[in-house]
N, C-alpha and C. Protein backbone atom coordinates (compact mmCIF):
# COMPACT_ATOMS: atom_id res chain seq x y z
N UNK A 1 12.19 36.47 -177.96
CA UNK A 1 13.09 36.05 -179.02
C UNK A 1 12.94 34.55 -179.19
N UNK A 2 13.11 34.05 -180.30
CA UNK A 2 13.17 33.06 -181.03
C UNK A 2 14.12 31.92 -180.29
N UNK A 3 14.15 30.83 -179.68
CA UNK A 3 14.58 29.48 -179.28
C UNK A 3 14.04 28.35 -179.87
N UNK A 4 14.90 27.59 -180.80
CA UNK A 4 14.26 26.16 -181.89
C UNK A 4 15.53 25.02 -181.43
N UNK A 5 14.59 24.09 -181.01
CA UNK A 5 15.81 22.65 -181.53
C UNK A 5 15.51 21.76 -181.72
N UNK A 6 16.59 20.82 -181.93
CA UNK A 6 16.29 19.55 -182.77
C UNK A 6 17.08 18.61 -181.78
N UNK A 7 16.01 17.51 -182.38
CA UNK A 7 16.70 16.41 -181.53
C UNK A 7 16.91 14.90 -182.64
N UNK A 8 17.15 14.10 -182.23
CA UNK A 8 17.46 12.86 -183.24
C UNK A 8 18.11 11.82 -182.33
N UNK A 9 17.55 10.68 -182.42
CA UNK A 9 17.58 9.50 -181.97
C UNK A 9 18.78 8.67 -182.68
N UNK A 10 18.84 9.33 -183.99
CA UNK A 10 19.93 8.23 -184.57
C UNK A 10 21.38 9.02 -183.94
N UNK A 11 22.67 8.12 -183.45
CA UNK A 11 23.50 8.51 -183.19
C UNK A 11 24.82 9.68 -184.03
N UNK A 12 24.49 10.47 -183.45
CA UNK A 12 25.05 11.71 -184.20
C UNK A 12 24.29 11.95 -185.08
N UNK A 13 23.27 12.17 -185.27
CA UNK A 13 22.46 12.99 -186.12
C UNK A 13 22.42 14.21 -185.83
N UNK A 14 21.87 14.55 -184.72
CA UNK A 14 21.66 15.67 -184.26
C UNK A 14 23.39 16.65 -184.52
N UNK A 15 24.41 16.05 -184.49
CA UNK A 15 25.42 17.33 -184.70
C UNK A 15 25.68 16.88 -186.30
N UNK A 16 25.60 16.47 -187.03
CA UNK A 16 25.36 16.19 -188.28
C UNK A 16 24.11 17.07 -189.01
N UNK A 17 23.17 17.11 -188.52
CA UNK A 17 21.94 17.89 -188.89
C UNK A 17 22.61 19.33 -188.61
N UNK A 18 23.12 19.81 -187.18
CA UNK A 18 23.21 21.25 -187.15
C UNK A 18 24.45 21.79 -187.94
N UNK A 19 25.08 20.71 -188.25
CA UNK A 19 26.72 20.98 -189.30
C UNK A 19 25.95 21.52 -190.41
N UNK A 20 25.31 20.73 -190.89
CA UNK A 20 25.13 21.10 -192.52
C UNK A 20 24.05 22.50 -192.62
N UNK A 21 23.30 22.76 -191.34
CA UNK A 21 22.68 24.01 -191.80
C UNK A 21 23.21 25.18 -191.33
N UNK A 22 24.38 25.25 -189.99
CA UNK A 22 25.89 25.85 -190.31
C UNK A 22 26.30 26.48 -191.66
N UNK A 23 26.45 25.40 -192.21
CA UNK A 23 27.16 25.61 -193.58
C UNK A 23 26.54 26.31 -194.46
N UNK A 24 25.32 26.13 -194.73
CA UNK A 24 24.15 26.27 -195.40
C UNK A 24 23.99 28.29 -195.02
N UNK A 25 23.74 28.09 -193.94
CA UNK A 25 23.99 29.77 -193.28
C UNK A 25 25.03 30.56 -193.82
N UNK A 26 26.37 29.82 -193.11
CA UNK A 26 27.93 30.38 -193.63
C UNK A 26 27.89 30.76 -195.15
N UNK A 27 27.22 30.30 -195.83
CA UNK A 27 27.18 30.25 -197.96
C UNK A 27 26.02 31.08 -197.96
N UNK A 28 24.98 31.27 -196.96
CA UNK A 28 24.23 32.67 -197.54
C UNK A 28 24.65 34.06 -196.50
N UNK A 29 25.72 33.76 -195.73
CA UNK A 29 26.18 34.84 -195.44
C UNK A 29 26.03 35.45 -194.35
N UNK A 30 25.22 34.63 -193.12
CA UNK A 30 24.93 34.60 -191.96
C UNK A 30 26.12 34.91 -191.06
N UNK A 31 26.03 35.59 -189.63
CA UNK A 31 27.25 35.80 -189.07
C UNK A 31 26.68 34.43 -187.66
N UNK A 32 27.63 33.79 -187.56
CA UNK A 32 27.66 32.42 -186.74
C UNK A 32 28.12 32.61 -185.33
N UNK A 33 27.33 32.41 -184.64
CA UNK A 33 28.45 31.95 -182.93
C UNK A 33 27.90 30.51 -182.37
N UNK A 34 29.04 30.20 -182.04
CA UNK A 34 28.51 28.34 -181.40
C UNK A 34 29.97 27.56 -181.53
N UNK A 35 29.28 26.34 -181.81
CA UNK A 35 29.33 25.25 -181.89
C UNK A 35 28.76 24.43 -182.70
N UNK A 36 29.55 23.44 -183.61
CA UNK A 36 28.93 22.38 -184.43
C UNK A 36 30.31 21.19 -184.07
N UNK A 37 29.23 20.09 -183.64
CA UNK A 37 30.00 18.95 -183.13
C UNK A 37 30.47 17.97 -184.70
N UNK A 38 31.72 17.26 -184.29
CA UNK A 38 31.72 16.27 -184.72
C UNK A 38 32.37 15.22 -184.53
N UNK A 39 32.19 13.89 -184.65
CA UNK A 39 32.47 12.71 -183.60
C UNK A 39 33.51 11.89 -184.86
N UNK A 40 34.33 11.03 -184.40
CA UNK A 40 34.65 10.28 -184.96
C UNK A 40 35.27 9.14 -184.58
N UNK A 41 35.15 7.82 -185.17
CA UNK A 41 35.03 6.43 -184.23
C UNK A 41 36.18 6.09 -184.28
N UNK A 42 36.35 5.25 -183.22
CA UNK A 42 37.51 5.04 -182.54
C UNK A 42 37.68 3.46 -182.95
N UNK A 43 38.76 2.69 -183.28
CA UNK A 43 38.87 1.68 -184.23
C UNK A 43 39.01 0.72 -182.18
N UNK A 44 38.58 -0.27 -182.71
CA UNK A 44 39.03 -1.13 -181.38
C UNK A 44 38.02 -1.13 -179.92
N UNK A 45 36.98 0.27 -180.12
CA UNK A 45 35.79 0.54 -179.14
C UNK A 45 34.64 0.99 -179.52
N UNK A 46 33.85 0.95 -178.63
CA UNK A 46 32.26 1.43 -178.82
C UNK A 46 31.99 3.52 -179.09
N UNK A 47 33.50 4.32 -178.10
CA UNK A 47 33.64 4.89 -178.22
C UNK A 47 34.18 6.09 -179.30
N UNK A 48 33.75 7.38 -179.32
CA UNK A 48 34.38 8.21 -180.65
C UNK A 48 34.59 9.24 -179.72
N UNK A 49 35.66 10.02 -180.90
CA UNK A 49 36.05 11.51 -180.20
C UNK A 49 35.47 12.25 -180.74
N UNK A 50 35.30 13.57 -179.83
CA UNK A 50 34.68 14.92 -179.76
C UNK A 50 34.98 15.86 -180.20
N UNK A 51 35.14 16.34 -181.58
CA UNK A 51 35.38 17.57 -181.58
C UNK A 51 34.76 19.09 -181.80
N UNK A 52 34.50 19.78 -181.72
CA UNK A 52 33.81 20.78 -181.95
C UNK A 52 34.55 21.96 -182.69
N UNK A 53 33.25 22.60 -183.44
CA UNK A 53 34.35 23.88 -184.46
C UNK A 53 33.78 24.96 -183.65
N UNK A 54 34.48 25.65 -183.36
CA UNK A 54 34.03 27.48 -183.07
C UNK A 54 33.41 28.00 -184.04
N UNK A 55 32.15 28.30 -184.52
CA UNK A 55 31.75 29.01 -185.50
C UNK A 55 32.15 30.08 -185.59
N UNK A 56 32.23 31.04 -186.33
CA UNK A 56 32.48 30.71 -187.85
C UNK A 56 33.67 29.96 -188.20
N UNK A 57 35.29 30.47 -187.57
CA UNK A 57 36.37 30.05 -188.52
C UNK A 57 36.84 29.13 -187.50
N UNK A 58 36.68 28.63 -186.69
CA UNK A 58 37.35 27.55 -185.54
C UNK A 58 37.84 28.45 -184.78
N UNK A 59 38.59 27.96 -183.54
CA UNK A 59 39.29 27.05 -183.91
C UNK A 59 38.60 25.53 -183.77
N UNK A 60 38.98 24.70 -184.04
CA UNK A 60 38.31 23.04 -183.14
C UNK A 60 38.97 22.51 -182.44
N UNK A 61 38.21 22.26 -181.64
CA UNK A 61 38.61 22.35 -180.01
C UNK A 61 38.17 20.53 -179.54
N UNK A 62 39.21 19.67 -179.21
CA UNK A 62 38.67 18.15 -178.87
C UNK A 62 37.50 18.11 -177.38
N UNK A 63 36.67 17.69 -177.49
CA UNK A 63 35.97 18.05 -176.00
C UNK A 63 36.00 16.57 -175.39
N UNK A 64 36.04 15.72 -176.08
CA UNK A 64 36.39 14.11 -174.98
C UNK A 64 37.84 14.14 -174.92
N UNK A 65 37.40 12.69 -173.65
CA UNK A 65 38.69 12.17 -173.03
C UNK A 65 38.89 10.81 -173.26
N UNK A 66 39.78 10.25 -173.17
CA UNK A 66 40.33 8.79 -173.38
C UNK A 66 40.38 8.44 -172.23
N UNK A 67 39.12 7.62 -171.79
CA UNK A 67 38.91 6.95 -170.40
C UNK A 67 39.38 5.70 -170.55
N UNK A 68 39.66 5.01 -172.00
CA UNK A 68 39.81 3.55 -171.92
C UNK A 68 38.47 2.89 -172.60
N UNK A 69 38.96 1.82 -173.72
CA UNK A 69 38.51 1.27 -173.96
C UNK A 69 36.68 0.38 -173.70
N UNK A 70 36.67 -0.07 -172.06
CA UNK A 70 35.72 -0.19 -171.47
C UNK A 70 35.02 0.76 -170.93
N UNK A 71 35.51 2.00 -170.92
CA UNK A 71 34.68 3.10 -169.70
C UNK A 71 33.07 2.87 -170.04
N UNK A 72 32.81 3.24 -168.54
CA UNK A 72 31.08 3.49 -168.94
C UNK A 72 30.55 4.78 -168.56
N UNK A 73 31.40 5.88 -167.66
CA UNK A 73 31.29 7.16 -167.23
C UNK A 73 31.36 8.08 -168.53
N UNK A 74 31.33 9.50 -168.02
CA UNK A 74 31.08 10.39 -169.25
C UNK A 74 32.52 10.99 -169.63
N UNK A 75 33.08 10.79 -171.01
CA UNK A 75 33.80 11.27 -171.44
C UNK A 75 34.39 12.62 -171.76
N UNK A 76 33.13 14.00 -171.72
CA UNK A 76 33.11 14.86 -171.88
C UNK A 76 34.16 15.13 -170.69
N UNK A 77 35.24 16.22 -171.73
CA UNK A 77 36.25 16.83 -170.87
C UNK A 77 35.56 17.86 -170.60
N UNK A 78 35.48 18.37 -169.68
CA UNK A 78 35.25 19.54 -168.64
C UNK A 78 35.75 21.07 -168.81
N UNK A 79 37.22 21.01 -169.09
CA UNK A 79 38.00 22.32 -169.41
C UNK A 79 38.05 22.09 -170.50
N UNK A 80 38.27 21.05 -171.47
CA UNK A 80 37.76 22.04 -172.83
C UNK A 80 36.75 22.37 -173.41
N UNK A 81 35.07 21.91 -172.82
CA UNK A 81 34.26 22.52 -173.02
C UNK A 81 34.12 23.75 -172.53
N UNK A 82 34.87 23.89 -171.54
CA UNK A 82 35.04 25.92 -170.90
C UNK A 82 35.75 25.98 -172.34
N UNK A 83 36.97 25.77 -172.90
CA UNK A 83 37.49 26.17 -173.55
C UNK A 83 36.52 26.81 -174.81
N UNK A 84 35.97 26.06 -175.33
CA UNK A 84 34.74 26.09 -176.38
C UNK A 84 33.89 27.40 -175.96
N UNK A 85 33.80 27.13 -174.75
CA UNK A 85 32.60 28.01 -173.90
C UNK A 85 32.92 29.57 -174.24
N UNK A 86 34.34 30.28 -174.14
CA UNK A 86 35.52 30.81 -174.18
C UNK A 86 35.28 31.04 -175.24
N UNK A 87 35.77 30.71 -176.02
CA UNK A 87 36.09 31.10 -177.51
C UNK A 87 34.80 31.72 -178.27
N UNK A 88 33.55 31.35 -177.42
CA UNK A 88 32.36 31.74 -178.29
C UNK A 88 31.92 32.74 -177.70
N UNK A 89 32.40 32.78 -175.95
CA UNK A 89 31.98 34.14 -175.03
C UNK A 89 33.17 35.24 -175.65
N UNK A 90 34.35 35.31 -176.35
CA UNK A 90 34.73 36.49 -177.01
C UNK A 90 34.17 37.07 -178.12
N UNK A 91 33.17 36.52 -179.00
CA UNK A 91 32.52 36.77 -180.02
C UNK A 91 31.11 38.13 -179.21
N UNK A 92 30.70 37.24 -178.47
CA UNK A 92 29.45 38.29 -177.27
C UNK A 92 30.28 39.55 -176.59
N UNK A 93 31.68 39.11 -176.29
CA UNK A 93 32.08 39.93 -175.61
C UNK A 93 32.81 41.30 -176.19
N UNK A 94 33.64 41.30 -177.36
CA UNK A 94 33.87 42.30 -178.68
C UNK A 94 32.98 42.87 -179.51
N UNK A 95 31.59 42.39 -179.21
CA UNK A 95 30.33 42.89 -180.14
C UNK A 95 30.51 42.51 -181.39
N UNK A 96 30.88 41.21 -181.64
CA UNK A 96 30.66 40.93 -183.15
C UNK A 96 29.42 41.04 -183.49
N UNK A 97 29.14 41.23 -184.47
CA UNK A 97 27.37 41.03 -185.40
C UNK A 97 27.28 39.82 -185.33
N UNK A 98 26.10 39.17 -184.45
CA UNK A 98 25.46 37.91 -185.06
C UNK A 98 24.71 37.74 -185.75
N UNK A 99 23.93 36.60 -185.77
CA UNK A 99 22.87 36.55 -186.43
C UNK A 99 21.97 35.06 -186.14
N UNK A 100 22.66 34.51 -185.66
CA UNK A 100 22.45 32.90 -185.21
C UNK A 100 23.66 32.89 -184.10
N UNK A 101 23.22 32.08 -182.66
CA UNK A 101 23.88 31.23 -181.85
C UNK A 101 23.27 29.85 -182.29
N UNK A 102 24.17 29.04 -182.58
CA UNK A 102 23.94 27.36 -182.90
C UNK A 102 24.67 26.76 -181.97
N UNK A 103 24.14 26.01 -181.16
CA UNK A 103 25.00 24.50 -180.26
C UNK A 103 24.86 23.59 -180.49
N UNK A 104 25.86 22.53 -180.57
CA UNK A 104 25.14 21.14 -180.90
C UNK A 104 24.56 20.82 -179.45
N UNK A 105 24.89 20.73 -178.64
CA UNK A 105 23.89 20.40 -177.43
C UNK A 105 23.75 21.28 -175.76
N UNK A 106 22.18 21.12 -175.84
CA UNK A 106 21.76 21.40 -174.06
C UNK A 106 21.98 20.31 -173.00
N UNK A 107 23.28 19.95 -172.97
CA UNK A 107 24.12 18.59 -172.13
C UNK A 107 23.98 18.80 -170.61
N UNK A 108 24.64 17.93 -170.37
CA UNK A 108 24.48 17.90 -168.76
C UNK A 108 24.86 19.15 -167.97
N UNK A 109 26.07 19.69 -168.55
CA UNK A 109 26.99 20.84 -167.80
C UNK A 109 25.92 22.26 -168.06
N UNK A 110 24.94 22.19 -169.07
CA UNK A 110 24.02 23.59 -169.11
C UNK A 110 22.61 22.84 -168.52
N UNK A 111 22.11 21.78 -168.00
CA UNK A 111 21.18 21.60 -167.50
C UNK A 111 21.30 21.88 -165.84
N UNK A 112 22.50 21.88 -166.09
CA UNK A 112 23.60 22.05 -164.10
C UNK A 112 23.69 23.73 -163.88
N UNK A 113 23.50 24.21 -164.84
CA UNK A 113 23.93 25.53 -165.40
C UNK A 113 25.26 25.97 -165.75
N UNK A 114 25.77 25.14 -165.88
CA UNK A 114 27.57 25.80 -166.71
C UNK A 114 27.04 25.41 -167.84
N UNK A 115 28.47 25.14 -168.51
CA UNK A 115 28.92 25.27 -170.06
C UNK A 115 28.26 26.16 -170.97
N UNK A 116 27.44 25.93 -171.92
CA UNK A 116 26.98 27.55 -173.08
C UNK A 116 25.36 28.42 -172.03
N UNK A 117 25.21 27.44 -171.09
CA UNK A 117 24.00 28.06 -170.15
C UNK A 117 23.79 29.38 -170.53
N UNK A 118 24.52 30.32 -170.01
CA UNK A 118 24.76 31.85 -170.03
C UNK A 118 24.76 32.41 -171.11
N UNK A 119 24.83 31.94 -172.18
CA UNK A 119 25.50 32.41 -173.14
C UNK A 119 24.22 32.48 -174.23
N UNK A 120 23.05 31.30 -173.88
CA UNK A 120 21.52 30.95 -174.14
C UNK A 120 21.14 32.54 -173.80
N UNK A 121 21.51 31.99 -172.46
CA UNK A 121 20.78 33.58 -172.14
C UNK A 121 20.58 34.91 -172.95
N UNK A 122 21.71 35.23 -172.61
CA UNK A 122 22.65 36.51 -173.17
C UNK A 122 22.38 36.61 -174.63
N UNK A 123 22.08 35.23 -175.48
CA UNK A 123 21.81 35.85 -176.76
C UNK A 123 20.21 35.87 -177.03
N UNK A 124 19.30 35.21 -176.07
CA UNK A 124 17.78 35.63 -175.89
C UNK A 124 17.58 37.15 -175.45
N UNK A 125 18.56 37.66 -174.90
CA UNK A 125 18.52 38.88 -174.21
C UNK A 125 18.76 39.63 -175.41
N UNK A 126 19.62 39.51 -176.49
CA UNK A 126 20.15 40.41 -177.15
C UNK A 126 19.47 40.16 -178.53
N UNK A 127 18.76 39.28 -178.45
CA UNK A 127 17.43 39.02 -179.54
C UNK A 127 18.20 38.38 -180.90
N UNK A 128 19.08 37.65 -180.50
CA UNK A 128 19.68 36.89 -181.55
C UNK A 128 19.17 35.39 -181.52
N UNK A 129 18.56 34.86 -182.30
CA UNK A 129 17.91 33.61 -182.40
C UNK A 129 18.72 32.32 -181.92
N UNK A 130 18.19 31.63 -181.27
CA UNK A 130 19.42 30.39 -180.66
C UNK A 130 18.63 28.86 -181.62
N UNK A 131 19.56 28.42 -181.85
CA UNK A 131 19.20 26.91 -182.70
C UNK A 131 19.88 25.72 -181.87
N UNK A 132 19.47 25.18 -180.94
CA UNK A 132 20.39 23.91 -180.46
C UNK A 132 20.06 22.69 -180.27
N UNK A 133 20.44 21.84 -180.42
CA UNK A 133 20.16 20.43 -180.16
C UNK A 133 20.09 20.09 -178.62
N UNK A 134 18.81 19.09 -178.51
CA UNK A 134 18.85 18.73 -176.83
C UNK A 134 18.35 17.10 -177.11
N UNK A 135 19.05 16.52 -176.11
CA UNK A 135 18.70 14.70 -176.50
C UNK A 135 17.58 14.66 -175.26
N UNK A 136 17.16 13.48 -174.89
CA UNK A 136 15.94 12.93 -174.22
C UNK A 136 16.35 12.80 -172.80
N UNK A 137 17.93 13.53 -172.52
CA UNK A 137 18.42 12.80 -171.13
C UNK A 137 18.02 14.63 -170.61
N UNK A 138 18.21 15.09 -171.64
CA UNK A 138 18.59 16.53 -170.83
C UNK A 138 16.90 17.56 -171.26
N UNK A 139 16.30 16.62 -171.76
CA UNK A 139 14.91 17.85 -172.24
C UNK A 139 14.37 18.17 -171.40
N UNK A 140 14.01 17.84 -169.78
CA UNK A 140 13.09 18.08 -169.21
C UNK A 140 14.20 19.47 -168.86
N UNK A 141 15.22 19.68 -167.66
CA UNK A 141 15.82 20.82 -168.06
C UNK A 141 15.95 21.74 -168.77
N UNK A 142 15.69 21.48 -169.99
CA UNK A 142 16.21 22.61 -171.23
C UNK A 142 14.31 22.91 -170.88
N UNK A 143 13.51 22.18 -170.74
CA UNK A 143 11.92 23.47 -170.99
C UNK A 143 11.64 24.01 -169.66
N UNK A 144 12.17 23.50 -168.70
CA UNK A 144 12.61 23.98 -167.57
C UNK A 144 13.17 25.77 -168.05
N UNK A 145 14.53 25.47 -168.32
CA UNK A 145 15.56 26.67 -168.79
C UNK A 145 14.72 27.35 -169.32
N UNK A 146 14.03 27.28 -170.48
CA UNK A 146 13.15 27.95 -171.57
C UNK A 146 11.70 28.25 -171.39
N UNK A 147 11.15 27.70 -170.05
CA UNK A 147 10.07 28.07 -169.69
C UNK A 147 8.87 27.39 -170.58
N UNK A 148 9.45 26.78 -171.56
CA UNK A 148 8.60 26.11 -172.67
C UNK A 148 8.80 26.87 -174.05
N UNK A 149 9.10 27.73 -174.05
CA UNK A 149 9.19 28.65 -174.87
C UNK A 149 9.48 28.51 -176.32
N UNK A 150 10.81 27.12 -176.05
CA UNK A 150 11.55 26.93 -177.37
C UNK A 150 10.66 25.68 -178.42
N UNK A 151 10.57 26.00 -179.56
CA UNK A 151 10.19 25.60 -180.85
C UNK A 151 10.85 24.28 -181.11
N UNK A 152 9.88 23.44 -181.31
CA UNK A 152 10.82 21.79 -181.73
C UNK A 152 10.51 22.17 -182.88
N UNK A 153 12.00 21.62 -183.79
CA UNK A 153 11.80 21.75 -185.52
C UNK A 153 12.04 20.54 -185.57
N UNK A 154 11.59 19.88 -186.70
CA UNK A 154 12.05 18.54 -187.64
C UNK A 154 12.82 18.31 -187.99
N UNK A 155 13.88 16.90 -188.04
CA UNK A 155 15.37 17.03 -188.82
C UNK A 155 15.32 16.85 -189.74
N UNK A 156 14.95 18.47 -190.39
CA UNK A 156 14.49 18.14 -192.12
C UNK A 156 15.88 19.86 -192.02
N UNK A 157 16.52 19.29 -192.71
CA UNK A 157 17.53 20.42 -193.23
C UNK A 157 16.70 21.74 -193.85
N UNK A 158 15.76 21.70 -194.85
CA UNK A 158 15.21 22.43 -195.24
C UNK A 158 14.12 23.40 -194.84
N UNK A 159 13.55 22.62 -193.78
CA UNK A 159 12.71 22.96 -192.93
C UNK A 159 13.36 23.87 -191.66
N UNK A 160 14.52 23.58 -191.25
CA UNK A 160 15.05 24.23 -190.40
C UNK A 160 15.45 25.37 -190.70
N UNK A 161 16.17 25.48 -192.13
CA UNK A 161 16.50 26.67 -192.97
C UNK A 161 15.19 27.74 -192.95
N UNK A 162 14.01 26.90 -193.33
CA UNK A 162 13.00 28.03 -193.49
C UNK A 162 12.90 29.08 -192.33
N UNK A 163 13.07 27.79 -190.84
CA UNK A 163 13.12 28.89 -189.55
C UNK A 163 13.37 30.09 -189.65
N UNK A 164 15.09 29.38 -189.88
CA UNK A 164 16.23 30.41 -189.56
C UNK A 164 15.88 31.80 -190.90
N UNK A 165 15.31 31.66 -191.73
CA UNK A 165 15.32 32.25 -192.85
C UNK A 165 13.69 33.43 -192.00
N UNK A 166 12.59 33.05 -191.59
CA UNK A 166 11.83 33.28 -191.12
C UNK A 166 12.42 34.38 -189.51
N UNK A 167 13.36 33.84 -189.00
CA UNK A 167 13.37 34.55 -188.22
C UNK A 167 14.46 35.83 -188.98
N UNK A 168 15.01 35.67 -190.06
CA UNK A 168 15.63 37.16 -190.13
C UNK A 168 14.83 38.00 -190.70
N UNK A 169 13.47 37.12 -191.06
CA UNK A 169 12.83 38.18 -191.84
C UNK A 169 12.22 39.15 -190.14
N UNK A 170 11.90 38.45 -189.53
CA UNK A 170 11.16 38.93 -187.94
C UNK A 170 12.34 39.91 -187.66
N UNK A 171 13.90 39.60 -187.51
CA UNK A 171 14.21 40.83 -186.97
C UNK A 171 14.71 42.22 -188.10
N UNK A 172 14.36 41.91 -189.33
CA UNK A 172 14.24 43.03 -190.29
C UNK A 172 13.01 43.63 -189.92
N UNK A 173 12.05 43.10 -189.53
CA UNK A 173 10.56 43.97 -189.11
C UNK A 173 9.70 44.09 -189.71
């Protein structure tokens, strides 16, 4: 089965890129499980908050913490990325129809093997195509995880579409 992601150097691109072809999916009618991040800056610091949507209908779920102004450690809250984790393992777990798993990222907690780790799995297993973003801290892990397997796409919106469009034609047959 099909594993593609994207990566991007400019800050928040990468959950910006997987938002809009989310959307793009959601309007041709795709059934969604994931995650699509989105950040927003914090007036007074270098720092922004985390939030993430449950694909398809939310809920959105905050995944940072307010360490303070100066922090230099990782902000990512812990239990509410289970939370996130959760909300997308009831979608696998009721047998909804997918059609796409999207994450905005292969982060530290799935290179450790928690957070959506399992869930990679489980939808390679069940031959539902996975789309996720992985940055430069966590890639050697993720081809590790994937054996090499997974497809780098371009952060070309359109181009990514073709994938995703390409792989439903593969599991129509």
């Amino acid at each position: 089965m099909e594993i593609a992601f994207i990566s991007s150097s400019e800050r928040g691109g990468t959950d910006r890129l997987l938002a809009k072809v989310a959307t793009r999916l959601e309007k041709q009618g795709f059934r969604l499980a994931g995650v699509v991040q989105t950040n927003f800056d914090r007036p007074g610091t270098h720092h922004c908050d985390m939030d993430v949507r449950i694909l398809p209908q939310g809920p959105v779920v905050r995944i940072s913490q307010n360490l303070g102004a100066e922090s230099q450690g990782c902000r990512l809250d812990p239990n509410a990325l289970e939370t996130a984790v959760a909300c997308v393992e009831t979608m696998f777990d009721d047998g909804s129809p997918i059609d796409f798993l999207i994450l905005n990222k292969f982060g530290k907690h799935e290179a450790e093997g928690r957070g959506f780790r399992t869930l990679i799995g489980e939808a390679m297993m069940r031959g539902i195509p996975v789309l996720i973003g992985v940055n430069t801290l966590n890639r050697a892990a993720f081809d590790t995880f994937t054996d090499g397997i997974a497809q780098s796409l371009d952060n070309d919106v359109n181009g990514i579409m073709d994938w995703c469009l390409n792989q439903r034609e593969l599991a129509a047959g």
